[in-house]
Structures are given as C-alpha cells and as structure tokens.
C-alpha atoms as a PDB file:
ATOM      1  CA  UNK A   1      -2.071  -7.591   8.527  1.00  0.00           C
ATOM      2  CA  UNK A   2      -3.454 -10.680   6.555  1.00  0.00           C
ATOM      3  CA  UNK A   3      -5.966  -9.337   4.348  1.00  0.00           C
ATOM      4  CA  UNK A   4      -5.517  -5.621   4.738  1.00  0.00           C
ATOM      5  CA  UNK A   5      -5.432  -3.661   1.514  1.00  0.00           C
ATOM      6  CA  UNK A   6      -3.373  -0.775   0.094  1.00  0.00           C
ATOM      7  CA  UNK A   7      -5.200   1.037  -2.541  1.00  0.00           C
ATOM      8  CA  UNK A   8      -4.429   3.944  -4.386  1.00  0.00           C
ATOM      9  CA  UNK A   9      -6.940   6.651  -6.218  1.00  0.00           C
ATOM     10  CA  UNK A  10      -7.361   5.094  -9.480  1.00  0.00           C
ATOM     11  CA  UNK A  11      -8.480   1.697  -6.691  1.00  0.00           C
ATOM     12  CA  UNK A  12      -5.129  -0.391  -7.890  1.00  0.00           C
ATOM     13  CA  UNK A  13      -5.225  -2.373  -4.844  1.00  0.00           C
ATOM     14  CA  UNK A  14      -2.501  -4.950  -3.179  1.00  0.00           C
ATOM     15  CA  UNK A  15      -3.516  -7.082  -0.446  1.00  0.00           C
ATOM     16  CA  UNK A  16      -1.240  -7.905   2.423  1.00  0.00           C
ATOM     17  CA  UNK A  17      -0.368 -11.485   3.096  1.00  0.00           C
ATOM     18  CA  UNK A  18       0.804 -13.382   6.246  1.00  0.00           C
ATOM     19  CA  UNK A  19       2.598  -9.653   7.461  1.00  0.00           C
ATOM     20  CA  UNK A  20       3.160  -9.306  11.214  1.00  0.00           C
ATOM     21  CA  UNK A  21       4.781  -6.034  12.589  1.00  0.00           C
ATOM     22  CA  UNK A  22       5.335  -5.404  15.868  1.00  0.00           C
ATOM     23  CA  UNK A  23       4.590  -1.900  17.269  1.00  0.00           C
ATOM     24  CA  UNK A  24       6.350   0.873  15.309  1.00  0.00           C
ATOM     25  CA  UNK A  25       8.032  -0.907  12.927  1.00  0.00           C
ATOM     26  CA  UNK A  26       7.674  -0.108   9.226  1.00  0.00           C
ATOM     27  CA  UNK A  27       7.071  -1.699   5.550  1.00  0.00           C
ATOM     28  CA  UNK A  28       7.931  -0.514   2.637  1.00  0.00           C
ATOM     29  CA  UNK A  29       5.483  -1.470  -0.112  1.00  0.00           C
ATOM     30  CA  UNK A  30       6.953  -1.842  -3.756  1.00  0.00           C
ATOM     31  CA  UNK A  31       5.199  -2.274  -6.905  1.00  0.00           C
ATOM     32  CA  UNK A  32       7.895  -3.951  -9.294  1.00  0.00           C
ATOM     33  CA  UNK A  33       8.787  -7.625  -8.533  1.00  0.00           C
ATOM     34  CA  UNK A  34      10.807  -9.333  -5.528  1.00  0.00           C
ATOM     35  CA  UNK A  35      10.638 -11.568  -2.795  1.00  0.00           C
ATOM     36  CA  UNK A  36       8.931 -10.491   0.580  1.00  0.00           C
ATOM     37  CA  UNK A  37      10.692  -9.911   3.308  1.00  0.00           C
ATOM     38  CA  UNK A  38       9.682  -8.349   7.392  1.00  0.00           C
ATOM     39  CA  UNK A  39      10.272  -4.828   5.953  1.00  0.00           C
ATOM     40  CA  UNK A  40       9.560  -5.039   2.397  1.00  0.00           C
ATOM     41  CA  UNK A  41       6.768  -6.432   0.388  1.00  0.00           C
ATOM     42  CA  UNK A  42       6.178  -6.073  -3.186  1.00  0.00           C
ATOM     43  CA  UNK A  43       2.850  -5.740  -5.155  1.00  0.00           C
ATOM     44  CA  UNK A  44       4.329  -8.204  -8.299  1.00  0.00           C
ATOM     45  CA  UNK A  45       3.625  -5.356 -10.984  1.00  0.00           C
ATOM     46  CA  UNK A  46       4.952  -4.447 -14.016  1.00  0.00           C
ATOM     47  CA  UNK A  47       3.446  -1.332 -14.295  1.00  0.00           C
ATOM     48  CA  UNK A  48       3.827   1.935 -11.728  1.00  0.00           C
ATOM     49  CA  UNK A  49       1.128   2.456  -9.360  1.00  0.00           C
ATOM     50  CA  UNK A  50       1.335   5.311  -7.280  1.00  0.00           C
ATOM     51  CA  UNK A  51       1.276   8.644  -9.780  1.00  0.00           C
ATOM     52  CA  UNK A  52       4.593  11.124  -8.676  1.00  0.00           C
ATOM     53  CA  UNK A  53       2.349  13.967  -9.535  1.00  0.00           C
ATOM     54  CA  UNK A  54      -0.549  13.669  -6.801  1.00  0.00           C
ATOM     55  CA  UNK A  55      -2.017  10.521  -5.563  1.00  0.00           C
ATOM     56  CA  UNK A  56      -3.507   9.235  -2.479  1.00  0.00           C
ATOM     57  CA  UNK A  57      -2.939   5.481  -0.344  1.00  0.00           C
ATOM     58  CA  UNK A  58      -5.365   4.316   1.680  1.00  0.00           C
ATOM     59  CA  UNK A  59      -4.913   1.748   4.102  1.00  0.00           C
ATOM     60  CA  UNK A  60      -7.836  -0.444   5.258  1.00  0.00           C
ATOM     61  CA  UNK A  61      -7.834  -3.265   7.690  1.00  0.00           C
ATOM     62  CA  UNK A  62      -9.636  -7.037   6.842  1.00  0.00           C
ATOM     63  CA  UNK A  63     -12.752  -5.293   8.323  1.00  0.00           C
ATOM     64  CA  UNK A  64     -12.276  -2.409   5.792  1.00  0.00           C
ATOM     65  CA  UNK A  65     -12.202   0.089   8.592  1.00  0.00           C
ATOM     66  CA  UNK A  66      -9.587   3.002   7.233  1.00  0.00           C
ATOM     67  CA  UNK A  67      -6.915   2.901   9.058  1.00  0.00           C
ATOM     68  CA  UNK A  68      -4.618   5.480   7.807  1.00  0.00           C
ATOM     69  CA  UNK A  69      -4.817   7.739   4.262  1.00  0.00           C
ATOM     70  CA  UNK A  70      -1.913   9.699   2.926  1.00  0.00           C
ATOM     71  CA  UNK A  71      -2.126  12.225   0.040  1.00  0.00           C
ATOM     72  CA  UNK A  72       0.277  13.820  -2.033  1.00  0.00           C
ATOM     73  CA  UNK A  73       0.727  16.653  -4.676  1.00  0.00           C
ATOM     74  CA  UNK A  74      -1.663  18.850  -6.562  1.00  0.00           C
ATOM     75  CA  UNK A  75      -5.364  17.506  -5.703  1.00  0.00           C
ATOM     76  CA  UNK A  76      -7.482  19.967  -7.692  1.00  0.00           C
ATOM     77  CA  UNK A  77      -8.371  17.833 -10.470  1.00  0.00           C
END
C-alpha cells in the first residue's frame, strides 16, 4: 500500500508507508501516536481526525483511483 492515502472530509490525509497485507486481512488506522505494526498504523497526530458525529474516509491507491469510501452519521450539512 506504499503511497496510498486515507483522507477524511475536511482532506486531513495520512499516507501509507511500506504496508503489505495479504488478502483479507485488516489495519486499523489510529490518529494519536505509536509505533507501526502489520495490523496497526498510526497517523502521528495530536489532534482527532475523524469527527464522531458524521464524517467520511476515503481510500485511494498511489494512482489515486478510489478504492473504497465509507461514510458515517448525519450528512445533511
């Protein structure tokens, strides 16, 4: 996944490193501070990221192709 970006609706945006996963396995993706590991990563922030109330991720490949978007909560701004 080296060089494929997470980036949220206000366009806070982490980019993935030297991540390899194998078919179906998962990452979680963490915005505080800690060390990387095969099945979490963390974005080094201080401040939150990803708004509880309604958000959206969207997950791009180093092409910037989308390759998957998630929303959440209320979206009628």
């Amino acid at each position: 996944m080296r060089n494929w970006t997470l980036k949220d609706a206000d366009r806070h945006t982490y980019r993935f490193g030297h991540l390899r996963l194998a078919p179906h396995q998962k990452v979680r993706v963490h915005t505080g501070t800690g060390r990387d590991t095969v099945r979490d990563v963390y974005q080094n922030r201080r401040a939150h990221v990803w708004d509880n109330y309604r958000d959206t991720a969207t997950l791009r490949n180093n092409h910037g192709r989308v390759i998957d978007t998630e929303s959440w909560g209320h979206h009628g701004r």
